[in-house]
PDB file of N, CA and C in Angstrom:
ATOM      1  N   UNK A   1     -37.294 165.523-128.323  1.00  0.00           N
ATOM      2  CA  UNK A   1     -37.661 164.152-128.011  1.00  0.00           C
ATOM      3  C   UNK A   1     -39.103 163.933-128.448  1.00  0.00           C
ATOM      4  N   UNK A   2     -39.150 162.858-128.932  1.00  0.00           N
ATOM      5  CA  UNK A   2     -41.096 161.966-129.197  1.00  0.00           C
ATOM      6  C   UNK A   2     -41.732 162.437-128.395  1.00  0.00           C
ATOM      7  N   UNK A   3     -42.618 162.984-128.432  1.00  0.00           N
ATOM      8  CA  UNK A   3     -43.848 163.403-126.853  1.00  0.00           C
ATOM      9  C   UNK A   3     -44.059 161.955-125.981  1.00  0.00           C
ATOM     10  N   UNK A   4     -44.093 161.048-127.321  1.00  0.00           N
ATOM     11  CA  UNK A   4     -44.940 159.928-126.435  1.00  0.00           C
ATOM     12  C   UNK A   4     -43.029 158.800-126.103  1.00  0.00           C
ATOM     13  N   UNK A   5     -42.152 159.312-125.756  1.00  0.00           N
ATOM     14  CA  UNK A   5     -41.376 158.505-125.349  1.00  0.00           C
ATOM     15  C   UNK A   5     -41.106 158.217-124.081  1.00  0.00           C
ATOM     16  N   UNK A   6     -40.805 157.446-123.759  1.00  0.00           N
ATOM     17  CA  UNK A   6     -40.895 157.078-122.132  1.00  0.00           C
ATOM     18  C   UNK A   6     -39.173 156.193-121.819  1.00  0.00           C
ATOM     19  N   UNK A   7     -38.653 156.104-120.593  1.00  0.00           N
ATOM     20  CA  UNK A   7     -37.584 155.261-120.601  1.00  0.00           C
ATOM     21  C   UNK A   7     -38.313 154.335-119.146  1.00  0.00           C
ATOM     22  N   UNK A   8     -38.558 153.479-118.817  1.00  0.00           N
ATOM     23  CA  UNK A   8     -39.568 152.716-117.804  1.00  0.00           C
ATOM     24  C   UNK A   8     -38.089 152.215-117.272  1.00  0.00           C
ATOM     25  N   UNK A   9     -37.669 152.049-115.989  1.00  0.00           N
ATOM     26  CA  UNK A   9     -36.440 152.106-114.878  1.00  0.00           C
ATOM     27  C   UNK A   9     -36.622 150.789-114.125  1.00  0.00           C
ATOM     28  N   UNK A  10     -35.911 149.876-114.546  1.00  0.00           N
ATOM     29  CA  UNK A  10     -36.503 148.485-113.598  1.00  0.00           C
ATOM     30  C   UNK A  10     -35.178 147.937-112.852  1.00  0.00           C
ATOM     31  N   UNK A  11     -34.548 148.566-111.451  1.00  0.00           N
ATOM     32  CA  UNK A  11     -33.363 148.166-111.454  1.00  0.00           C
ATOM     33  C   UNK A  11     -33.714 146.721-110.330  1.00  0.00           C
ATOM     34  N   UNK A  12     -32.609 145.528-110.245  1.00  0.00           N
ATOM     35  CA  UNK A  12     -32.301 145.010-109.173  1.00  0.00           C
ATOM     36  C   UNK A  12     -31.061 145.181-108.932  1.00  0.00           C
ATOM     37  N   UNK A  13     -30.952 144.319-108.254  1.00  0.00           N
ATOM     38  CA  UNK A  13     -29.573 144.455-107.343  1.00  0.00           C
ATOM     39  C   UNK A  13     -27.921 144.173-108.445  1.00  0.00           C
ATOM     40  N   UNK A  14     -28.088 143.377-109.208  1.00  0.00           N
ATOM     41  CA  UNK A  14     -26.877 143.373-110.194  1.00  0.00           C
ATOM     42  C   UNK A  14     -27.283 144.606-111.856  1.00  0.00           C
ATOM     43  N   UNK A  15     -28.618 144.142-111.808  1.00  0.00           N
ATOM     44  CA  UNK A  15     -28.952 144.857-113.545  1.00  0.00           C
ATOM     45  C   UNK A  15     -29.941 145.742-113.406  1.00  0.00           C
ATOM     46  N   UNK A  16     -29.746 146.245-114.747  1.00  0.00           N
ATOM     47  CA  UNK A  16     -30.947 147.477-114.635  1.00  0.00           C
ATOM     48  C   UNK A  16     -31.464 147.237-115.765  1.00  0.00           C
ATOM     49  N   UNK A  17     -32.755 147.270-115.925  1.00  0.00           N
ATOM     50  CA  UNK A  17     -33.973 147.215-117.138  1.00  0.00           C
ATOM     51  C   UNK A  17     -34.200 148.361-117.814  1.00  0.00           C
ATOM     52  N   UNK A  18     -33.937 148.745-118.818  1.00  0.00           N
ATOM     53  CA  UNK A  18     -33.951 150.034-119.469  1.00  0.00           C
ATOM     54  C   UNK A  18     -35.590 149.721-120.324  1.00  0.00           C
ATOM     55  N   UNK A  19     -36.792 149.771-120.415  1.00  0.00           N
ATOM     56  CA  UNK A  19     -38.060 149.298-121.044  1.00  0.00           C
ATOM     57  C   UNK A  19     -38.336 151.287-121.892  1.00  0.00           C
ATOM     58  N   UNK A  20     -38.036 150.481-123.431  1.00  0.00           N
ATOM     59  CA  UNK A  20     -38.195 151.778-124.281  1.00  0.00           C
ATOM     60  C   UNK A  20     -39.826 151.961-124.387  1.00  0.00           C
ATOM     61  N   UNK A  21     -40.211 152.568-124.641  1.00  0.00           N
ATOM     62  CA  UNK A  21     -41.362 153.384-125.552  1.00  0.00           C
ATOM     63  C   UNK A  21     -41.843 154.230-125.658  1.00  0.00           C
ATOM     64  N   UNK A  22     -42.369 154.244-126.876  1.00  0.00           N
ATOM     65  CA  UNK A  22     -43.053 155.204-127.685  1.00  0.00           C
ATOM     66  C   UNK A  22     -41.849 155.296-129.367  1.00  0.00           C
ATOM     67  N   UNK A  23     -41.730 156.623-129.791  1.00  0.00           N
ATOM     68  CA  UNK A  23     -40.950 157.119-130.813  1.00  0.00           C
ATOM     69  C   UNK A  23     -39.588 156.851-130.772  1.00  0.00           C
ATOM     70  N   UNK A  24     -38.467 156.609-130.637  1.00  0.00           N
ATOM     71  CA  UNK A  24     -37.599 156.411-130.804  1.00  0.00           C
ATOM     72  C   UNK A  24     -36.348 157.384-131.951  1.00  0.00           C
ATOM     73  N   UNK A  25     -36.069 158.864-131.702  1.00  0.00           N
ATOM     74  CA  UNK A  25     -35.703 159.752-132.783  1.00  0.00           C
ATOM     75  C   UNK A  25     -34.419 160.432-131.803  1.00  0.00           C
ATOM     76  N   UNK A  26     -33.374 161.135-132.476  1.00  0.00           N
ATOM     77  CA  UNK A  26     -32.809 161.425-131.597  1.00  0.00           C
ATOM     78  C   UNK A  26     -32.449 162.348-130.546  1.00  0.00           C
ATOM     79  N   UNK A  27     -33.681 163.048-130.150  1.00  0.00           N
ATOM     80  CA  UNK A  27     -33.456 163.439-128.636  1.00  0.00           C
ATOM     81  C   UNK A  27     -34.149 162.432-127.796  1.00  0.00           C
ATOM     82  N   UNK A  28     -34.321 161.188-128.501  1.00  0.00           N
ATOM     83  CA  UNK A  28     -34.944 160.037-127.449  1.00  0.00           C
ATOM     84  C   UNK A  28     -33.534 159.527-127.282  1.00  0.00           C
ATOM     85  N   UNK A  29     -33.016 159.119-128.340  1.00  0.00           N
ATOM     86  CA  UNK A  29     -31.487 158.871-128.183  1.00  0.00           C
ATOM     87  C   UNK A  29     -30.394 159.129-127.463  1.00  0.00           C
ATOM     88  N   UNK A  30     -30.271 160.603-127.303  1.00  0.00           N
ATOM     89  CA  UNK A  30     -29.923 161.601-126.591  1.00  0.00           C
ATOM     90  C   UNK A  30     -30.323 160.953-124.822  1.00  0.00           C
ATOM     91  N   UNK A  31     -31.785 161.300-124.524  1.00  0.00           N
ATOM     92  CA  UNK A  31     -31.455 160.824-123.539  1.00  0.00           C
ATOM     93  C   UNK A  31     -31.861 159.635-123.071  1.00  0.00           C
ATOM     94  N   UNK A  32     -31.706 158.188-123.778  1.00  0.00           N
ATOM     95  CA  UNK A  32     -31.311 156.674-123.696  1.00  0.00           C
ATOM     96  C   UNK A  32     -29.526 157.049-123.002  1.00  0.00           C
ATOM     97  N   UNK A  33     -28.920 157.389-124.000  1.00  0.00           N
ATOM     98  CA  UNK A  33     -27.236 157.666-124.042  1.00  0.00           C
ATOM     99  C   UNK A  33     -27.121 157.940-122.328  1.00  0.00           C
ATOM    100  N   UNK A  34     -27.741 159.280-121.711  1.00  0.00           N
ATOM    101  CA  UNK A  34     -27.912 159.715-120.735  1.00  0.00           C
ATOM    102  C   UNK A  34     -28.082 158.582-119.024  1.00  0.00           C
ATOM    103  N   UNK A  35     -28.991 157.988-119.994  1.00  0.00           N
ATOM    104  CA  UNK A  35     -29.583 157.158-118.656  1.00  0.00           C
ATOM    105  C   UNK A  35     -28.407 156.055-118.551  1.00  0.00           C
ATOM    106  N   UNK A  36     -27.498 155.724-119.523  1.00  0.00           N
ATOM    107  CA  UNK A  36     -26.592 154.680-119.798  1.00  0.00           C
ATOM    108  C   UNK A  36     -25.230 155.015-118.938  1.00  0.00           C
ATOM    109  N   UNK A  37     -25.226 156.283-119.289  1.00  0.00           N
ATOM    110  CA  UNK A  37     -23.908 156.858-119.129  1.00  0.00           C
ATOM    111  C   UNK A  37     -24.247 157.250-117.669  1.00  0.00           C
ATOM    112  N   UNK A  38     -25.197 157.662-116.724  1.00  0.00           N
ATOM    113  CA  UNK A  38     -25.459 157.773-115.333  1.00  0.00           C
ATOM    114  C   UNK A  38     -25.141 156.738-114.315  1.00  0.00           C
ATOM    115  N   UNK A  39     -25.805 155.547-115.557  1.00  0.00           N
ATOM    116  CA  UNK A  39     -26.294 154.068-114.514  1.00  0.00           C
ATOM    117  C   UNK A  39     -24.842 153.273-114.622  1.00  0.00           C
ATOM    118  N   UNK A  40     -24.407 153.373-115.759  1.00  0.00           N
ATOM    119  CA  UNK A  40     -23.015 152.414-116.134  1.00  0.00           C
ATOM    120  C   UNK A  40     -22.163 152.368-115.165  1.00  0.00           C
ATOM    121  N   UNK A  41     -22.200 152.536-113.869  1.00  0.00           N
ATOM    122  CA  UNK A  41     -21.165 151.991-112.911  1.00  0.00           C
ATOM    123  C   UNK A  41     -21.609 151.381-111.989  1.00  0.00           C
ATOM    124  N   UNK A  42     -22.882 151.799-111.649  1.00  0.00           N
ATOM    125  CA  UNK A  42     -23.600 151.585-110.271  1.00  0.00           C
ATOM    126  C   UNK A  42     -24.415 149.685-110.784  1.00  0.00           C
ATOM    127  N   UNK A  43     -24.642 149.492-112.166  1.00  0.00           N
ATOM    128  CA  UNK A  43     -24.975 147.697-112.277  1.00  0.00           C
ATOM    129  C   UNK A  43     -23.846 147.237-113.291  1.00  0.00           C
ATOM    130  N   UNK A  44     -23.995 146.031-113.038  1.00  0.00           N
ATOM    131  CA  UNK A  44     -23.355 144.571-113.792  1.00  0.00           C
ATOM    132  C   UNK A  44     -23.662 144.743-115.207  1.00  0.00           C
ATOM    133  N   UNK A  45     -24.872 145.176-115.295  1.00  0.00           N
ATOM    134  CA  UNK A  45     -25.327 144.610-116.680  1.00  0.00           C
ATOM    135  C   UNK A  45     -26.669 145.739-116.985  1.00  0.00           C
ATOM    136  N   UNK A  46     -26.880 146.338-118.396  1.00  0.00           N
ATOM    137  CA  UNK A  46     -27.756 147.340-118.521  1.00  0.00           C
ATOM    138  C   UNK A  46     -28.726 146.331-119.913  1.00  0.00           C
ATOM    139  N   UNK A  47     -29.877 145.951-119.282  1.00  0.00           N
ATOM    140  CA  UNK A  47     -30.707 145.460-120.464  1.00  0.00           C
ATOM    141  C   UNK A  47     -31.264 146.255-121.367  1.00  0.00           C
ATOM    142  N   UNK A  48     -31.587 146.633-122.631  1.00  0.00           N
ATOM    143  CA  UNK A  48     -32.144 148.008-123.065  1.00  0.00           C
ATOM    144  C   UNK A  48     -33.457 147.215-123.600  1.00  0.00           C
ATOM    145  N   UNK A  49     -34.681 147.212-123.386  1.00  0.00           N
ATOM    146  CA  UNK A  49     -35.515 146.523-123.477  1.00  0.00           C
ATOM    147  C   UNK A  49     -36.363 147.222-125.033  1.00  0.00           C
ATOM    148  N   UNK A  50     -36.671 146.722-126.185  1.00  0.00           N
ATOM    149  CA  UNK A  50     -36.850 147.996-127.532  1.00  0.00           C
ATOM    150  C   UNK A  50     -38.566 147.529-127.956  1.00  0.00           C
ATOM    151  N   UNK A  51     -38.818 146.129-127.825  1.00  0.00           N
ATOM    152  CA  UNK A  51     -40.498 145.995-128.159  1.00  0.00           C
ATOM    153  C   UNK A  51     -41.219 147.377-127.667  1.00  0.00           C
ATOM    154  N   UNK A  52     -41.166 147.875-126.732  1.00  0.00           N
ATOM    155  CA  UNK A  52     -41.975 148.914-126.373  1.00  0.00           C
ATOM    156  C   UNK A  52     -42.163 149.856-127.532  1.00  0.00           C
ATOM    157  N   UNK A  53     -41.435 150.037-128.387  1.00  0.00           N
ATOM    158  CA  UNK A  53     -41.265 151.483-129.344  1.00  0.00           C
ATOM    159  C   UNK A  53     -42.541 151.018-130.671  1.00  0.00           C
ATOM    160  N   UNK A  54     -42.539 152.257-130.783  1.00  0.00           N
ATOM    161  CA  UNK A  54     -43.906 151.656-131.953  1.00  0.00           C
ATOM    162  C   UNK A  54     -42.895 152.840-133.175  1.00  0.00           C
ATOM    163  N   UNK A  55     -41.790 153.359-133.020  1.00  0.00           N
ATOM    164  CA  UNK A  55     -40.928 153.280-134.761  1.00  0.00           C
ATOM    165  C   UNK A  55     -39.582 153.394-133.706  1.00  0.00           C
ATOM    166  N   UNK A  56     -38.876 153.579-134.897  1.00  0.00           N
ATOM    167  CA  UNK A  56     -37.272 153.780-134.635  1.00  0.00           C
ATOM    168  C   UNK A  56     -36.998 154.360-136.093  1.00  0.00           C
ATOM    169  N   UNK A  57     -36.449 155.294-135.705  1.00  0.00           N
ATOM    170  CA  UNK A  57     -36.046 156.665-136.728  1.00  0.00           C
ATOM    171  C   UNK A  57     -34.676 156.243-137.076  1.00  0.00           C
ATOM    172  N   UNK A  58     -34.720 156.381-138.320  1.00  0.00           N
ATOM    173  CA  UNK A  58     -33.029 156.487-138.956  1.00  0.00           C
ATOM    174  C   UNK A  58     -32.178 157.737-137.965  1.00  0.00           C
ATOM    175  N   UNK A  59     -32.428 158.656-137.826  1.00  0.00           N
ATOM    176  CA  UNK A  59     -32.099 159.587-137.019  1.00  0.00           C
ATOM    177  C   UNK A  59     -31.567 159.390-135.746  1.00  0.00           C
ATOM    178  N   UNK A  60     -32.434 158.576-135.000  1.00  0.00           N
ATOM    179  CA  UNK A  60     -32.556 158.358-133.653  1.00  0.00           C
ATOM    180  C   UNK A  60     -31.052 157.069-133.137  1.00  0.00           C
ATOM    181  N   UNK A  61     -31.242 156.543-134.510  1.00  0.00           N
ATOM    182  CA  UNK A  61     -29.938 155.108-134.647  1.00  0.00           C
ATOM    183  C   UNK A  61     -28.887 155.739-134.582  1.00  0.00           C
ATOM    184  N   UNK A  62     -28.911 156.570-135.660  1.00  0.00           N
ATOM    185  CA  UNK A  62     -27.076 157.088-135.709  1.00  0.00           C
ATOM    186  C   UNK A  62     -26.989 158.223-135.196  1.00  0.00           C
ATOM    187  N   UNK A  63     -27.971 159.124-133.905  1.00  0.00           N
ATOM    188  CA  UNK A  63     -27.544 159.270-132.776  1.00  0.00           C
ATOM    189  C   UNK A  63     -27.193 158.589-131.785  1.00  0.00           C
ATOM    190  N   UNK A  64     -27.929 157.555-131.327  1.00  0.00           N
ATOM    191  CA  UNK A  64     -27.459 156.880-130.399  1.00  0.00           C
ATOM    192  C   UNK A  64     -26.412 155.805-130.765  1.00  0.00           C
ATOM    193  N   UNK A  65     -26.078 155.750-132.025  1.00  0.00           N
ATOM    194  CA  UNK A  65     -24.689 154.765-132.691  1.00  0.00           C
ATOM    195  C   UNK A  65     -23.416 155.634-131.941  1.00  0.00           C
ATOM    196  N   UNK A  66     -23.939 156.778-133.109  1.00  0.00           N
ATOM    197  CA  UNK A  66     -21.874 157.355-133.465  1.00  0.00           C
ATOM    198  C   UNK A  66     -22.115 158.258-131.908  1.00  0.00           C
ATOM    199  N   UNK A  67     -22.781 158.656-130.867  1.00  0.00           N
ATOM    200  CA  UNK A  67     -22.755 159.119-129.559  1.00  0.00           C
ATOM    201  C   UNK A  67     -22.425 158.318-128.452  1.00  0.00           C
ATOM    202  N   UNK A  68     -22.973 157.566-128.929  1.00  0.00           N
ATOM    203  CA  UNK A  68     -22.552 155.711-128.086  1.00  0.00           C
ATOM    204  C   UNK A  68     -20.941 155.378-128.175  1.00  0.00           C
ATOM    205  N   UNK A  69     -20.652 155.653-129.330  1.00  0.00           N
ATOM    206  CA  UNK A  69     -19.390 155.428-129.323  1.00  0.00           C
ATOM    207  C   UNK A  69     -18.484 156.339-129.109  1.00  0.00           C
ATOM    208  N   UNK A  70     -18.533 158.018-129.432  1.00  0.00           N
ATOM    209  CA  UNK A  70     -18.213 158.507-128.787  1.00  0.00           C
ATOM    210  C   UNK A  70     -17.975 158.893-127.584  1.00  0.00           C
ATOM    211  N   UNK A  71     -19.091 158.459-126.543  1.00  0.00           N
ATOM    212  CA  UNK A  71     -19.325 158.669-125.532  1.00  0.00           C
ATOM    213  C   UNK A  71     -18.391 157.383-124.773  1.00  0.00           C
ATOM    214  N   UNK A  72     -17.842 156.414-125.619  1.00  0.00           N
ATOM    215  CA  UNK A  72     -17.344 155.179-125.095  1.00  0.00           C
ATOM    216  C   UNK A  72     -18.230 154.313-124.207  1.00  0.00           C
ATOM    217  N   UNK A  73     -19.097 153.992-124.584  1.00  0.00           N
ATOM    218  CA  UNK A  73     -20.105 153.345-123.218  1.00  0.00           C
ATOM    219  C   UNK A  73     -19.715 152.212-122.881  1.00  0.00           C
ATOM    220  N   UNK A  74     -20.412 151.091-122.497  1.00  0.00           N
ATOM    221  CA  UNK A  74     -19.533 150.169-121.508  1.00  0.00           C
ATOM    222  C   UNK A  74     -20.207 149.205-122.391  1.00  0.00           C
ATOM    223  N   UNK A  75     -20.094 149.112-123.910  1.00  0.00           N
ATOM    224  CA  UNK A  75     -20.966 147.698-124.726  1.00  0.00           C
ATOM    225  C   UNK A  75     -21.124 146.745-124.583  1.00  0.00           C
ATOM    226  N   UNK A  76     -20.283 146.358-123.764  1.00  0.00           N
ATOM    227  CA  UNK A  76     -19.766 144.628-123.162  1.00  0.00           C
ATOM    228  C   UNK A  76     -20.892 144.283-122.260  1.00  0.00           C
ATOM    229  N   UNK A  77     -22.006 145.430-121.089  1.00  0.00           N
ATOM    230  CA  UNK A  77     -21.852 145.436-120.347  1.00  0.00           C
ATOM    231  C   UNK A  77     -23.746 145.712-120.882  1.00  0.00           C
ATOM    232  N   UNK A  78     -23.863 145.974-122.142  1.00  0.00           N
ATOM    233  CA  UNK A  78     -25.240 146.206-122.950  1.00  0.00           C
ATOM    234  C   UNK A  78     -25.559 144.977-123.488  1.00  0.00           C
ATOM    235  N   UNK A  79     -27.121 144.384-122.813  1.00  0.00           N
ATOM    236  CA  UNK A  79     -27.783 143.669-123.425  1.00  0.00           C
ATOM    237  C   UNK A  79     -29.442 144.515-124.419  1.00  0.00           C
ATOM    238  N   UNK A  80     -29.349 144.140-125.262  1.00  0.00           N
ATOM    239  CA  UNK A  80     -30.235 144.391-126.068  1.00  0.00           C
ATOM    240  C   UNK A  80     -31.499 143.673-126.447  1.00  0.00           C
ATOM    241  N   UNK A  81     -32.699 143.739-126.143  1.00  0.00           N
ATOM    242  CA  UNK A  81     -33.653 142.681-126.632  1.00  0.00           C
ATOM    243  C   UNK A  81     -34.800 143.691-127.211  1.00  0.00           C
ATOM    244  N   UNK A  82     -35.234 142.593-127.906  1.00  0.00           N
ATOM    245  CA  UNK A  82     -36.325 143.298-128.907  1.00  0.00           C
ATOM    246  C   UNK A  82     -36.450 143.466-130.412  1.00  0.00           C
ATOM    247  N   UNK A  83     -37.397 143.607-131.202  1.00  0.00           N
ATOM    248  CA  UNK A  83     -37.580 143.924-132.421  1.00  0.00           C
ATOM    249  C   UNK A  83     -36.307 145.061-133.049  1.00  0.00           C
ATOM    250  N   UNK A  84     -36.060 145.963-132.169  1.00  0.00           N
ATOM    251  CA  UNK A  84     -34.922 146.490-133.196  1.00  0.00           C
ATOM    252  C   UNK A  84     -33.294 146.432-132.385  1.00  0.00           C
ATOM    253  N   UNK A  85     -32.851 145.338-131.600  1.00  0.00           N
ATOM    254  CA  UNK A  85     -32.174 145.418-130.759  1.00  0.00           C
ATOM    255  C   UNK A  85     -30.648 145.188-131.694  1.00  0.00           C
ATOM    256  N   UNK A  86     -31.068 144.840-132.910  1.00  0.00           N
ATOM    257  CA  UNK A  86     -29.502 144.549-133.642  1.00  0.00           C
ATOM    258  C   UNK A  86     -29.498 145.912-134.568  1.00  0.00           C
ATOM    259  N   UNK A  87     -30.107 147.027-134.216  1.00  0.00           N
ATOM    260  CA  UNK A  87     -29.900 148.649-134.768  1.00  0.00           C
ATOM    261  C   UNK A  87     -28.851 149.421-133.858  1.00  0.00           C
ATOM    262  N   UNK A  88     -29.407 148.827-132.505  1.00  0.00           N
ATOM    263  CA  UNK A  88     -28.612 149.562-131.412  1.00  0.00           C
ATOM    264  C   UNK A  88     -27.378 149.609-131.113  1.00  0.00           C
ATOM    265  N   UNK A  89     -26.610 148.682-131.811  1.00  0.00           N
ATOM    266  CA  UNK A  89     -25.421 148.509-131.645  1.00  0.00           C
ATOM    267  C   UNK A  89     -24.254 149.089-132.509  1.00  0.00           C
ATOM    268  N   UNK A  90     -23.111 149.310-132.326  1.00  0.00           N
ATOM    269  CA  UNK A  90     -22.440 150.226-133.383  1.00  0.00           C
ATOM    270  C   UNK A  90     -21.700 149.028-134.471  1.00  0.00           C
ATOM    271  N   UNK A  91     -21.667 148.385-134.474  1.00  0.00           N
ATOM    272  CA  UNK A  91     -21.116 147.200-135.318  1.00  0.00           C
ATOM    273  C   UNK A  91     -21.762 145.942-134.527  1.00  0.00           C
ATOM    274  N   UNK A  92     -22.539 145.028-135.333  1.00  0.00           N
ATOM    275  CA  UNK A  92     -23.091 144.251-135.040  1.00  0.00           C
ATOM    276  C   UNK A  92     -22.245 143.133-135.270  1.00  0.00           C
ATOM    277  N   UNK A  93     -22.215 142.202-133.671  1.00  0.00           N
ATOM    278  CA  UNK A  93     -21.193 140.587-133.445  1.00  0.00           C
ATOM    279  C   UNK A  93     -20.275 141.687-132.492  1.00  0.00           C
ATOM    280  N   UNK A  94     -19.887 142.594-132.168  1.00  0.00           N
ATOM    281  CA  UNK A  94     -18.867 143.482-131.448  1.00  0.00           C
ATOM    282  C   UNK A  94     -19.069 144.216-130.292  1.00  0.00           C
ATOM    283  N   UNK A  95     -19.132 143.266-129.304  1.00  0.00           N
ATOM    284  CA  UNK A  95     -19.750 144.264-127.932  1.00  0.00           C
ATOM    285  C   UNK A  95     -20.800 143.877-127.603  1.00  0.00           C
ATOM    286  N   UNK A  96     -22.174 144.286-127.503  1.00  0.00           N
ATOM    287  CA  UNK A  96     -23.357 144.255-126.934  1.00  0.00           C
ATOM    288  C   UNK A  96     -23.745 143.313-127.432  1.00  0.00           C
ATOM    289  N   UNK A  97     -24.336 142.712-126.415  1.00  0.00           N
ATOM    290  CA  UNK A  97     -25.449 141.191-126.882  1.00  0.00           C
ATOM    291  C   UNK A  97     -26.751 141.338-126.990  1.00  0.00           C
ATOM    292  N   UNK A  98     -27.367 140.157-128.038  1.00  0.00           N
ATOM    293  CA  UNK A  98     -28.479 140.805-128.426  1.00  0.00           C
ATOM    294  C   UNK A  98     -29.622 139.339-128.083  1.00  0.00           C
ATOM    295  N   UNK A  99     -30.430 139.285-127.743  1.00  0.00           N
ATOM    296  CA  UNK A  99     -31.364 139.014-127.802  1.00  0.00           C
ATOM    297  C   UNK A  99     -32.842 139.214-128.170  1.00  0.00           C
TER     298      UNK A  99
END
């Protein structure tokens, strides 16, 4: 993982705030996937918040793409905002919303 990556935890009562930063590569990916796949039952709705990141690694995408989808995550259920929030998704218009 990035030294300088961070996952910042902002839950309320229906959603949870996922606030990225730092590097973005894939053992940051790795454990984004993690925190998704923990939280995905317990809220409504998982925001993944991406301005925070100062890069996003080719690497880090198509870990957290083709793992994402392997992993079956709950896409419907993924909002995305930010500068690289239409990377995060495994087919873009399909599942996760983006803002």
């Amino acid at each position: 993982m990035a030294a300088n990556f961070k996952i910042m935890r902002h839950p309320n009562s229906e959603n949870l705030h996922l606030r990225l930063m730092g590097d973005f590569d894939g053992a940051s990916a790795m454990e984004l996937l993690n925190v998704i796949e923990d939280c995905a039952d317990s809220f409504q709705r998982i925001f993944v918040h991406t301005a925070g990141l100062s890069s996003f690694l080719p690497f880090g995408e198509d870990v957290f793409v083709k793992q994402g989808m392997a992993a079956r995550l709950p896409w419907r259920n993924l909002v995305f905002t930010g500068d690289y929030s239409d990377r995060m998704a495994p087919v873009q218009g399909r599942g996760p919303t983006y803002h």
